[in-house]
N, C-alpha and C. Protein backbone atom coordinates (compact mmCIF):
# COMPACT_ATOMS: atom_id res chain seq x y z
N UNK A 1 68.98 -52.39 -4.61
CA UNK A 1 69.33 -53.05 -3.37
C UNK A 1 68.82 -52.23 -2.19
N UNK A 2 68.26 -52.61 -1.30
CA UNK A 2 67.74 -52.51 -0.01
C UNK A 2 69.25 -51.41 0.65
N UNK A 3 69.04 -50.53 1.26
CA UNK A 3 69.65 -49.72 2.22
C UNK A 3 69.79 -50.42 3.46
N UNK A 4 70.79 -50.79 4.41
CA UNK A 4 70.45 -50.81 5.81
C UNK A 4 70.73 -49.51 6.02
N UNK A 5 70.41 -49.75 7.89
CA UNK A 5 69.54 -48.45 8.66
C UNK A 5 70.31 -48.18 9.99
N UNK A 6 71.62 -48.13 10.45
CA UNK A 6 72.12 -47.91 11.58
C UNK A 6 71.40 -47.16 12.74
N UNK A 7 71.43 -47.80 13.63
CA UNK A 7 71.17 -46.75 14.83
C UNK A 7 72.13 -46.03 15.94
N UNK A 8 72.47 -44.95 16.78
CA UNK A 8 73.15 -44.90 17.50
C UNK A 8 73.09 -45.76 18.79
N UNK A 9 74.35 -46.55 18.87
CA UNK A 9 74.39 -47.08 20.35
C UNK A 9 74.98 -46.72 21.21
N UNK A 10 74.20 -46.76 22.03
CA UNK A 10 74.52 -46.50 23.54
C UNK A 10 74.64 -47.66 24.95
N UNK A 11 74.39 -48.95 24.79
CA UNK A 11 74.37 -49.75 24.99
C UNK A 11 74.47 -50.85 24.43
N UNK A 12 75.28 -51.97 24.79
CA UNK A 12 75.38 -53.26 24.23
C UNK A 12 74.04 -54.18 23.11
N UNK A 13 73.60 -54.19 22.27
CA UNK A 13 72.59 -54.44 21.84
C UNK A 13 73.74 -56.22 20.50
N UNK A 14 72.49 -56.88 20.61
CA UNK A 14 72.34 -58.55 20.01
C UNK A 14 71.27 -58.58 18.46
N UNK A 15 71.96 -58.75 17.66
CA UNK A 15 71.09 -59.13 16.54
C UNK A 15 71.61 -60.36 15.68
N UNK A 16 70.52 -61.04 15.86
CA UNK A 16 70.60 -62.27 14.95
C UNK A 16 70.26 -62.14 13.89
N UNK A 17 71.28 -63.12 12.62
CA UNK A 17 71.02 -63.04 11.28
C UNK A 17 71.35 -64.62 10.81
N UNK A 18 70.90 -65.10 9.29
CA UNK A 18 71.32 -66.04 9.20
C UNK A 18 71.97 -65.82 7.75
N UNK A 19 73.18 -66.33 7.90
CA UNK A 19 74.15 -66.32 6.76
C UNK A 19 74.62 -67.64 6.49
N UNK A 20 74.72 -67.92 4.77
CA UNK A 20 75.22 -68.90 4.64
C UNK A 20 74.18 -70.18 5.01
N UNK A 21 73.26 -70.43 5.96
CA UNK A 21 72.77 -71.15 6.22
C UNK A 21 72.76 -71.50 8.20
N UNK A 22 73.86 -70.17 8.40
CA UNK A 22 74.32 -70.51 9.80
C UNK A 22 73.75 -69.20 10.65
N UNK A 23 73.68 -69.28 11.45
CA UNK A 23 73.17 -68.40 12.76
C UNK A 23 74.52 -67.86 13.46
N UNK A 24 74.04 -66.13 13.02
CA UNK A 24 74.82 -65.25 13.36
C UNK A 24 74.74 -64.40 14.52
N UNK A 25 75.02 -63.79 15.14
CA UNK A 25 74.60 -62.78 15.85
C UNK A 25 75.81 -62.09 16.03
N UNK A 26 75.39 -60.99 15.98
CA UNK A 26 76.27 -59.63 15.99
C UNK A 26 75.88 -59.00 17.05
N UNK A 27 76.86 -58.40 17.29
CA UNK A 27 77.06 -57.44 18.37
C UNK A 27 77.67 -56.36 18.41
N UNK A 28 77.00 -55.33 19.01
CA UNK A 28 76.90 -53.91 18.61
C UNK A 28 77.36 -53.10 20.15
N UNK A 29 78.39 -52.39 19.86
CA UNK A 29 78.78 -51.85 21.06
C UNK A 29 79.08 -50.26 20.67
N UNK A 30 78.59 -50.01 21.94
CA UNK A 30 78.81 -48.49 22.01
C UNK A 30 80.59 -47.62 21.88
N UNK A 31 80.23 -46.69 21.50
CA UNK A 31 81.44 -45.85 20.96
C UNK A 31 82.17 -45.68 22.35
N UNK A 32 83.34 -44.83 22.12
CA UNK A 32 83.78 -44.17 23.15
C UNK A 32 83.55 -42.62 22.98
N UNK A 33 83.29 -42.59 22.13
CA UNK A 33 82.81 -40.80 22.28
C UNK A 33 81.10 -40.83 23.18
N UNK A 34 80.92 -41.49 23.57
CA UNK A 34 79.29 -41.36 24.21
C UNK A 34 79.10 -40.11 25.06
N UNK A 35 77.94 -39.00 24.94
CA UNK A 35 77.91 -38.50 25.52
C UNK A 35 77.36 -38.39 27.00
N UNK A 36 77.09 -39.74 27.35
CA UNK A 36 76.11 -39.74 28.84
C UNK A 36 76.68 -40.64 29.06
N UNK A 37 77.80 -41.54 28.81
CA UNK A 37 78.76 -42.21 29.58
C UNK A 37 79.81 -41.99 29.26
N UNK A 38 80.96 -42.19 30.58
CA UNK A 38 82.50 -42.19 30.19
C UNK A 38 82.85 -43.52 29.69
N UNK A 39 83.96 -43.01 29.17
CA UNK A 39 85.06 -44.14 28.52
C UNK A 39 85.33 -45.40 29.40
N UNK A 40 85.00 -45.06 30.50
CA UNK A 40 85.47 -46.15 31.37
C UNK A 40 84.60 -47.30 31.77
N UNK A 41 83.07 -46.45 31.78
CA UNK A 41 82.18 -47.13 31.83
C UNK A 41 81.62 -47.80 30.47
N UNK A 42 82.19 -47.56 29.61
CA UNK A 42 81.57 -48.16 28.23
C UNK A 42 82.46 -49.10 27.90
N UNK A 43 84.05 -48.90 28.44
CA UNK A 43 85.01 -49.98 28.68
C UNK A 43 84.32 -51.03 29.47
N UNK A 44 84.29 -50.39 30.72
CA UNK A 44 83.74 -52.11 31.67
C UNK A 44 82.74 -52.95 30.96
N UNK A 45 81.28 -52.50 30.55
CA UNK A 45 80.38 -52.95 29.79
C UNK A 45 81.14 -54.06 29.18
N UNK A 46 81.86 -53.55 27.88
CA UNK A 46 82.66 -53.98 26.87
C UNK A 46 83.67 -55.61 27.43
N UNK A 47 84.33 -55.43 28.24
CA UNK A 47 84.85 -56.02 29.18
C UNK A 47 83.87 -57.16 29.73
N UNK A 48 83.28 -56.89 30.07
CA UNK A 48 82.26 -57.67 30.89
C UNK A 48 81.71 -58.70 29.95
N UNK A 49 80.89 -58.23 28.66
CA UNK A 49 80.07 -58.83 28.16
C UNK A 49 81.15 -59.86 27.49
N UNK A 50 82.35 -59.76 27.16
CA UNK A 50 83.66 -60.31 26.38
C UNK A 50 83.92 -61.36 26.74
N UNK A 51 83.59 -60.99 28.77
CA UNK A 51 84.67 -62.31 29.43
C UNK A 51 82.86 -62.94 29.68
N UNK A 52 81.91 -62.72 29.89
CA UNK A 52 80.80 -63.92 29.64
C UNK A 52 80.78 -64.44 28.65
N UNK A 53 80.83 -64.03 27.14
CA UNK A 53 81.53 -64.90 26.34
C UNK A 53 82.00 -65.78 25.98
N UNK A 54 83.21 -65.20 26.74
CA UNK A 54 84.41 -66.39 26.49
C UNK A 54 84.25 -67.39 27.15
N UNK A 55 83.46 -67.39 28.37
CA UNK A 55 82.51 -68.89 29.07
C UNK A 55 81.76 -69.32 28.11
N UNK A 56 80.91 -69.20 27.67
CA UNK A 56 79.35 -69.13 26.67
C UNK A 56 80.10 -70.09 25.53
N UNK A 57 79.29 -71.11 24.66
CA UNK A 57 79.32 -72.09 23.81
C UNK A 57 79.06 -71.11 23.03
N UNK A 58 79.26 -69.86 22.53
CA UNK A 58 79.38 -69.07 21.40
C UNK A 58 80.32 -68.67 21.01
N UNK A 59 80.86 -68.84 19.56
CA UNK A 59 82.37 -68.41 19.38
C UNK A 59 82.36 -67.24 18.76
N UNK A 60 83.22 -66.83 19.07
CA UNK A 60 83.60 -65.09 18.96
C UNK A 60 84.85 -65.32 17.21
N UNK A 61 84.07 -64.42 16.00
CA UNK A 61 84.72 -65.65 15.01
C UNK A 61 85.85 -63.84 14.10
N UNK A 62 85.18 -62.99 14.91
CA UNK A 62 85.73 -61.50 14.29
C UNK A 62 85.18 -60.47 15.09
N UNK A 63 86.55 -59.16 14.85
CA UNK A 63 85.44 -58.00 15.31
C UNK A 63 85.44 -57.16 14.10
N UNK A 64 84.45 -56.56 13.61
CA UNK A 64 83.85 -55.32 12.40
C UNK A 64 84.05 -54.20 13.35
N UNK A 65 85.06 -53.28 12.89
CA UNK A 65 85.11 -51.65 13.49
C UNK A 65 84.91 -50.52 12.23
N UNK A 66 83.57 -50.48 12.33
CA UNK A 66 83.29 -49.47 11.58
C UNK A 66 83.90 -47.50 11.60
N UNK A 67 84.11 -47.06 10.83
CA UNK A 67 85.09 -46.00 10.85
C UNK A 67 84.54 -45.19 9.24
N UNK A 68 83.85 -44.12 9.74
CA UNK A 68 83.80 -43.21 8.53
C UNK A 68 84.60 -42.40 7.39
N UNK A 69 84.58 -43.28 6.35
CA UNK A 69 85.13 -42.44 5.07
C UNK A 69 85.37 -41.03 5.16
N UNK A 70 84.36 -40.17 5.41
CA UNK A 70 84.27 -38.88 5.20
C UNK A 70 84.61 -38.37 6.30
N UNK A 71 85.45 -38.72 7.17
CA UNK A 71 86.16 -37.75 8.25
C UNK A 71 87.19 -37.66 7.62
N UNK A 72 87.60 -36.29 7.38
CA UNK A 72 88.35 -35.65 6.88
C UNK A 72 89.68 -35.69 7.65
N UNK A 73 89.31 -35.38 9.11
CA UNK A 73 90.23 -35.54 10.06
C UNK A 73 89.96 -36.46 11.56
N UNK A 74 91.24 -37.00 12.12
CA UNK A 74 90.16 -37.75 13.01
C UNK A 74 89.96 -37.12 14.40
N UNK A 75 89.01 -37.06 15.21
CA UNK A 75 88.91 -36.17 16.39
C UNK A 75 89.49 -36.67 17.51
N UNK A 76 89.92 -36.43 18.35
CA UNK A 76 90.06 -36.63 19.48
C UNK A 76 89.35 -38.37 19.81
N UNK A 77 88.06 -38.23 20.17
CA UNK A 77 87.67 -39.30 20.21
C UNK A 77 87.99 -40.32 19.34
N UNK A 78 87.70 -40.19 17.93
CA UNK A 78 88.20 -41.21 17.13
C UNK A 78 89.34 -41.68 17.43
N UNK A 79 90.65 -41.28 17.56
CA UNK A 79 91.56 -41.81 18.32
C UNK A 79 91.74 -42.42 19.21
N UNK A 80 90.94 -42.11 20.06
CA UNK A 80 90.86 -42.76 21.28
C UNK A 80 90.11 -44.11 21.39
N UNK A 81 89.22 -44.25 20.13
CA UNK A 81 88.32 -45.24 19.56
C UNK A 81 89.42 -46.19 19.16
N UNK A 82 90.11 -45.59 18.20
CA UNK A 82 91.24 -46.64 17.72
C UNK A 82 92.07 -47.21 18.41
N UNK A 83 92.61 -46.33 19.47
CA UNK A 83 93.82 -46.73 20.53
C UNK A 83 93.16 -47.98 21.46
N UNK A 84 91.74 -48.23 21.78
CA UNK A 84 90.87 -48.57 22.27
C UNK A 84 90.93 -49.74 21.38
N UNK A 85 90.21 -50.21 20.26
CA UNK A 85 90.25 -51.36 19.44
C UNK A 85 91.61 -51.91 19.45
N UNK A 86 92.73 -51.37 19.46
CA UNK A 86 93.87 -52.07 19.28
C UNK A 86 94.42 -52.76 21.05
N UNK A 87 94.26 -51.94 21.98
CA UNK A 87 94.37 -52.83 23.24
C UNK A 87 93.59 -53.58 23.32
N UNK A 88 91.89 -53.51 23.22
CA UNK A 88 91.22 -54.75 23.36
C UNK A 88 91.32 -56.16 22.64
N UNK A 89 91.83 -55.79 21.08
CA UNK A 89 91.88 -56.89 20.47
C UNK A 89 93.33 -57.92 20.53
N UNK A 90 94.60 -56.60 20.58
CA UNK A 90 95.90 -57.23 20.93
C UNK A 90 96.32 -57.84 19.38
N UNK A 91 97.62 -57.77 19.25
CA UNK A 91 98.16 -57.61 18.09
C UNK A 91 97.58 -59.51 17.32
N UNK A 92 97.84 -60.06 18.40
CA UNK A 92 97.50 -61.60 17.92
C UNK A 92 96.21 -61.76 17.14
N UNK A 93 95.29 -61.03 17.49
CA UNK A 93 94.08 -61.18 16.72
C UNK A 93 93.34 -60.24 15.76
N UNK A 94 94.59 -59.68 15.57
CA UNK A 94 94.34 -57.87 14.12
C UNK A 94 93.58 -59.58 13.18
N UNK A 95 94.23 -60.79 12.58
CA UNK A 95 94.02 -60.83 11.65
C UNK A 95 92.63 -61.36 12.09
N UNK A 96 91.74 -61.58 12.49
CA UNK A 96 90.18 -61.10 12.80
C UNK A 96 89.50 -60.35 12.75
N UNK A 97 90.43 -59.15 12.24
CA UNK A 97 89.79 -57.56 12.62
C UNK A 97 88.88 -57.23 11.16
N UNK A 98 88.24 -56.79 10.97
CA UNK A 98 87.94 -56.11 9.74
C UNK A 98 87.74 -54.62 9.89
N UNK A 99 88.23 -53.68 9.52
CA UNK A 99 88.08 -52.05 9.32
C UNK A 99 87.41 -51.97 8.23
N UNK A 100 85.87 -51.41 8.67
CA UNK A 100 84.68 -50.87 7.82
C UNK A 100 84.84 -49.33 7.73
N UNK A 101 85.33 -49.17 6.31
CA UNK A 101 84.45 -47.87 5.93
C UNK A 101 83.35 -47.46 5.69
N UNK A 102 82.60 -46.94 6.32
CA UNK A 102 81.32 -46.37 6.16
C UNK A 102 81.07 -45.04 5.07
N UNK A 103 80.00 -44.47 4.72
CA UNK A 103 79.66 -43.53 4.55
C UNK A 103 80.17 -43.19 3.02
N UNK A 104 80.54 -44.59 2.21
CA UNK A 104 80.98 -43.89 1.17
C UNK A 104 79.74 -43.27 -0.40
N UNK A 105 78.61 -43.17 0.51
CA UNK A 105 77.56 -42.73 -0.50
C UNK A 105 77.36 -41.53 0.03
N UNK A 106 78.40 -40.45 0.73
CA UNK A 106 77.86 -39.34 1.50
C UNK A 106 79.63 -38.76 0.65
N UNK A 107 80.25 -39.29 -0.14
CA UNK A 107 81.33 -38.85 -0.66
C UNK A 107 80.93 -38.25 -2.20
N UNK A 108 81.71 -36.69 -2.15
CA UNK A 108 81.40 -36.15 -3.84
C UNK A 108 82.03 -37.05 -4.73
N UNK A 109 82.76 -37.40 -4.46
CA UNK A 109 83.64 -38.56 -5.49
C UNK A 109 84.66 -39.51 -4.98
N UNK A 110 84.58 -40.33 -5.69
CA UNK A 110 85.23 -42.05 -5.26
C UNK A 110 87.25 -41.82 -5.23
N UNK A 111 87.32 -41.02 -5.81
CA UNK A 111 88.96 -40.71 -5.12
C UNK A 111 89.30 -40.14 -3.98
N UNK A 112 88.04 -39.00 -3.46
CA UNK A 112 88.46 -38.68 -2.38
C UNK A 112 88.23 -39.71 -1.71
N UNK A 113 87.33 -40.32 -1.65
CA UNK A 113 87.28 -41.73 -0.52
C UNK A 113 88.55 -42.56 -0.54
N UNK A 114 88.96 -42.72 -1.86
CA UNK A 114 89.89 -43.93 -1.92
C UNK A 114 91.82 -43.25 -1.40
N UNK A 115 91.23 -41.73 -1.75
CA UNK A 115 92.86 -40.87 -0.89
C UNK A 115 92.64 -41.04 0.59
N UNK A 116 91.26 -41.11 1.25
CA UNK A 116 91.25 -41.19 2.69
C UNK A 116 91.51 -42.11 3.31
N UNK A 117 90.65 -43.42 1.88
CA UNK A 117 91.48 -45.08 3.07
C UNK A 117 92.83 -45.52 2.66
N UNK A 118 93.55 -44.52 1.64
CA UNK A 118 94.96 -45.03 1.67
C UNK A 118 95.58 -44.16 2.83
N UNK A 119 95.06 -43.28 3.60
CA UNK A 119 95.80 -42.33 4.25
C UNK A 119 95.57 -43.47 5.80
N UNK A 120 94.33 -43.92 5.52
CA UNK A 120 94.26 -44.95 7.22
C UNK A 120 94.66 -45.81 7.03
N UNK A 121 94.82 -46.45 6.08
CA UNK A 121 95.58 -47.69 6.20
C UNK A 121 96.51 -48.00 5.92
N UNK A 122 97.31 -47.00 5.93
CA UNK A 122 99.46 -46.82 5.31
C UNK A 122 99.66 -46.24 7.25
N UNK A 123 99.19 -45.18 7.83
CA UNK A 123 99.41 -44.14 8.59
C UNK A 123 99.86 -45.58 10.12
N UNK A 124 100.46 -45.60 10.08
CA UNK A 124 100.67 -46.47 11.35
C UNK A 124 99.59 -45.97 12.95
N UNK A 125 99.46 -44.85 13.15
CA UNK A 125 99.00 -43.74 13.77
C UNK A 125 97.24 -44.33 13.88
N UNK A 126 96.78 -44.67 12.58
CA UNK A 126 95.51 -45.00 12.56
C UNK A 126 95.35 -46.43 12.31
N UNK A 127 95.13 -47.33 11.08
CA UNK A 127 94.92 -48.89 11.01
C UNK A 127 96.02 -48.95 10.24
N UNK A 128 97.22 -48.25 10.15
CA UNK A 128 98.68 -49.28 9.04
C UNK A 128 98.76 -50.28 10.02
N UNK A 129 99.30 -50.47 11.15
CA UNK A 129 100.09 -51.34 11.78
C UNK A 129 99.12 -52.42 11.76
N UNK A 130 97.65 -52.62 11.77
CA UNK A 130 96.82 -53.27 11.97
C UNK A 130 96.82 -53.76 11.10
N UNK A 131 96.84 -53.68 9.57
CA UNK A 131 96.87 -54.08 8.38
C UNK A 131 98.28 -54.57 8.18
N UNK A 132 99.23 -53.83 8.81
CA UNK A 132 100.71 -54.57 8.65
C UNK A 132 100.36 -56.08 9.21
N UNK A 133 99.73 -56.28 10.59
CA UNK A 133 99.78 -57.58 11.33
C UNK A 133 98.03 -58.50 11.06
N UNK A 134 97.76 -58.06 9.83
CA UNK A 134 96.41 -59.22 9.29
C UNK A 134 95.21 -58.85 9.18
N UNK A 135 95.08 -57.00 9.57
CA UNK A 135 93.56 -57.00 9.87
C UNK A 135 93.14 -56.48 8.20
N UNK A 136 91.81 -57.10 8.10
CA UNK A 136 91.66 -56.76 6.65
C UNK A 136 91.01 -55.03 6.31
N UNK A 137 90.31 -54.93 5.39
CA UNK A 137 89.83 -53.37 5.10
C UNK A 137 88.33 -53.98 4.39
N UNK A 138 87.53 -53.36 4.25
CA UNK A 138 86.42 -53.37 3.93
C UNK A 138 85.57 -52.15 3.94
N UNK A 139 84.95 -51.68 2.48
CA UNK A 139 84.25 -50.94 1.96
C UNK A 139 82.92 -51.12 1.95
N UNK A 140 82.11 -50.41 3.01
CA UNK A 140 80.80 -51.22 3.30
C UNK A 140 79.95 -49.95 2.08
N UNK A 141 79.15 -50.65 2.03
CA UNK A 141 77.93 -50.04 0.66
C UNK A 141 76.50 -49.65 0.89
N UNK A 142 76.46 -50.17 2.40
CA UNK A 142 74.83 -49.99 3.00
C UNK A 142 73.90 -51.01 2.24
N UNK A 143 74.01 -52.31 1.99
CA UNK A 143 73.24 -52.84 0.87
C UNK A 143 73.05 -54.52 2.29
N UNK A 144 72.33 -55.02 2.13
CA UNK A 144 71.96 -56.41 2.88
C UNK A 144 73.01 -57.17 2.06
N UNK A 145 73.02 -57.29 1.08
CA UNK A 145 74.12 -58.31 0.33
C UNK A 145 75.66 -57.58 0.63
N UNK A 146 75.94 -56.45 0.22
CA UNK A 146 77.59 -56.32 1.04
C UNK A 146 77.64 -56.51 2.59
N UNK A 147 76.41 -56.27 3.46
CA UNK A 147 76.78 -57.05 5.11
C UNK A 147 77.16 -58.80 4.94
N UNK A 148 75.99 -59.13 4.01
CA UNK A 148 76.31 -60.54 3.97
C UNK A 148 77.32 -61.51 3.59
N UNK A 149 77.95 -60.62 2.63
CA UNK A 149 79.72 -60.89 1.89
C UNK A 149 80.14 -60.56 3.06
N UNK A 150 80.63 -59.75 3.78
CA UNK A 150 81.29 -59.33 5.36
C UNK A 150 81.46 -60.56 6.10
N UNK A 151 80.07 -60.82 6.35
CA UNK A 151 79.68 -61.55 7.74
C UNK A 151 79.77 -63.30 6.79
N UNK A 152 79.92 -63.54 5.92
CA UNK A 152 80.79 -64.47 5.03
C UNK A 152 82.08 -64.55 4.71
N UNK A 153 82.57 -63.16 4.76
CA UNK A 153 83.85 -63.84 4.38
C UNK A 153 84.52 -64.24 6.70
N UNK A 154 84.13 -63.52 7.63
CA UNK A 154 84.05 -63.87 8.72
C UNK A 154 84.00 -65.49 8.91
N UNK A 155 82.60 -65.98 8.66
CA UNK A 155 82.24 -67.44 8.35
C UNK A 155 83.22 -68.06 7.80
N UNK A 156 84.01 -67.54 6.82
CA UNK A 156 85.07 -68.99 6.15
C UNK A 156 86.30 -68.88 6.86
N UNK A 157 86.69 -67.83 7.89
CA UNK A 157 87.41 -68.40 8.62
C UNK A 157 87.49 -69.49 9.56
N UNK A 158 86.15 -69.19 10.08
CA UNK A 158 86.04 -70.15 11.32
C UNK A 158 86.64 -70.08 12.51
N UNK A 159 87.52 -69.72 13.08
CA UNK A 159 88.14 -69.97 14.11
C UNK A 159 87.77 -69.05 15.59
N UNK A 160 87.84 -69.44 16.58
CA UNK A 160 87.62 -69.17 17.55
C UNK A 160 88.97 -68.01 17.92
N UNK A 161 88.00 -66.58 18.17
CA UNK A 161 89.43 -65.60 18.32
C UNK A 161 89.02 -65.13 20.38
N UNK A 162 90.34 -64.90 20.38
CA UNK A 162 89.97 -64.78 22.06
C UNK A 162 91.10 -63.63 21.84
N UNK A 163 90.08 -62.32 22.26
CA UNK A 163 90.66 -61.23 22.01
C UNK A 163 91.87 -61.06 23.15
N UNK A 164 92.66 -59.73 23.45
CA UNK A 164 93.62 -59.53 24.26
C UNK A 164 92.92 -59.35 25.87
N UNK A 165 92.05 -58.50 25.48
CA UNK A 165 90.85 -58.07 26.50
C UNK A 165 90.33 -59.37 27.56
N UNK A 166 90.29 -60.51 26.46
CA UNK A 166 89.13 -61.68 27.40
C UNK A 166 90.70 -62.54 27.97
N UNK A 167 92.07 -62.65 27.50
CA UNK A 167 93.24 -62.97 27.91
C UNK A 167 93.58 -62.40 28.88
N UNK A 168 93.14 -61.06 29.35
CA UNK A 168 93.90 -60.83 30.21
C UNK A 168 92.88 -60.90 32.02
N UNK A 169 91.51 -60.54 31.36
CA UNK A 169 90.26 -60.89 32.15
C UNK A 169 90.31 -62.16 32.86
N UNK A 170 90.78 -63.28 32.09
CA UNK A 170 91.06 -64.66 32.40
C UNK A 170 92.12 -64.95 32.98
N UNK A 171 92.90 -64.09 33.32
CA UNK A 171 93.89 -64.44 33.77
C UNK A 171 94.06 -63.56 34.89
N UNK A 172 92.94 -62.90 35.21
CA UNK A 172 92.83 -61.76 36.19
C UNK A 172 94.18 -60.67 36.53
């Protein structure tokens, strides 16, 4: 199987795919750990592009928050990453959420991975509560066919999610 190829973002970036037979596009947003922008400014971005959106005949159908296996511990930033995903999305739409583990081909062995995502996803602190209120878990593999199971099982929901972020934008 084919490897995908991440890049670091630093800006809002659009990629179209076709799954299922349907036209996807994903969207790729920058971290909050960035080193040449603040948090605040990678917030507004974030913000911004959310509430054009939520005008736009495009439906917003999940968000994918990717999160590395092999952090042992989480930093500062990562936290702040998380605390960050959970105000923008708002408890109503965890069950849209999917939490991607990454990086599990950079692990010596498949228990330590599997002791790390029981530790994020029990720990209220990190994704328990998120998983308490619908958001799912997902073990990404780096392969074109596990993005495409992802961005499928997304597809059979269907529904139009209007995060906490574009609720409250709209309501100024």
């Amino acid at each position: 199987m084919k490897k995908l190829r991440f890049l670091d973002t630093n800006s809002i970036k659009k990629y179209t795919a076709h799954v299922l037979g349907r036209k996807v596009i994903l969207i790729d947003t920058p971290g909050f750990d960035d080193t040449t922008r603040s948090d605040t400014e990678v917030l507004g971005d974030i913000a911004l592009y959310l509430s054009m959106l939520s005008k736009s005949p495009v439906k917003l159908i999940g968000v994918l928050y990717c999160h590395r296996v092999t952090d042992v511990r989480l930093s500062g930033s990562s936290m702040k990453s998380i605390v960050m995903l959970k105000k923008l999305c708002g408890v109503d739409s965890y069950q849209h959420v999917f939490v991607v583990t990454t990086m599990w081909d950079n692990l010596d062995n498949e228990a330590q991975g599997n002791a790390r995502a029981k530790q994020l996803f029990t720990n209220k602190e990190f994704f328990g509560d998120m998983v308490d209120n619908g958001a799912k878990r997902w073990r990404f593999r780096k392969t074109k066919e596990d993005a495409r199971t992802l961005i499928a099982k997304l597809l059979n929901d269907d529904e139009n999610v209007v995060l906490d972020i574009q609720r409250q934008l709209a309501h100024g």
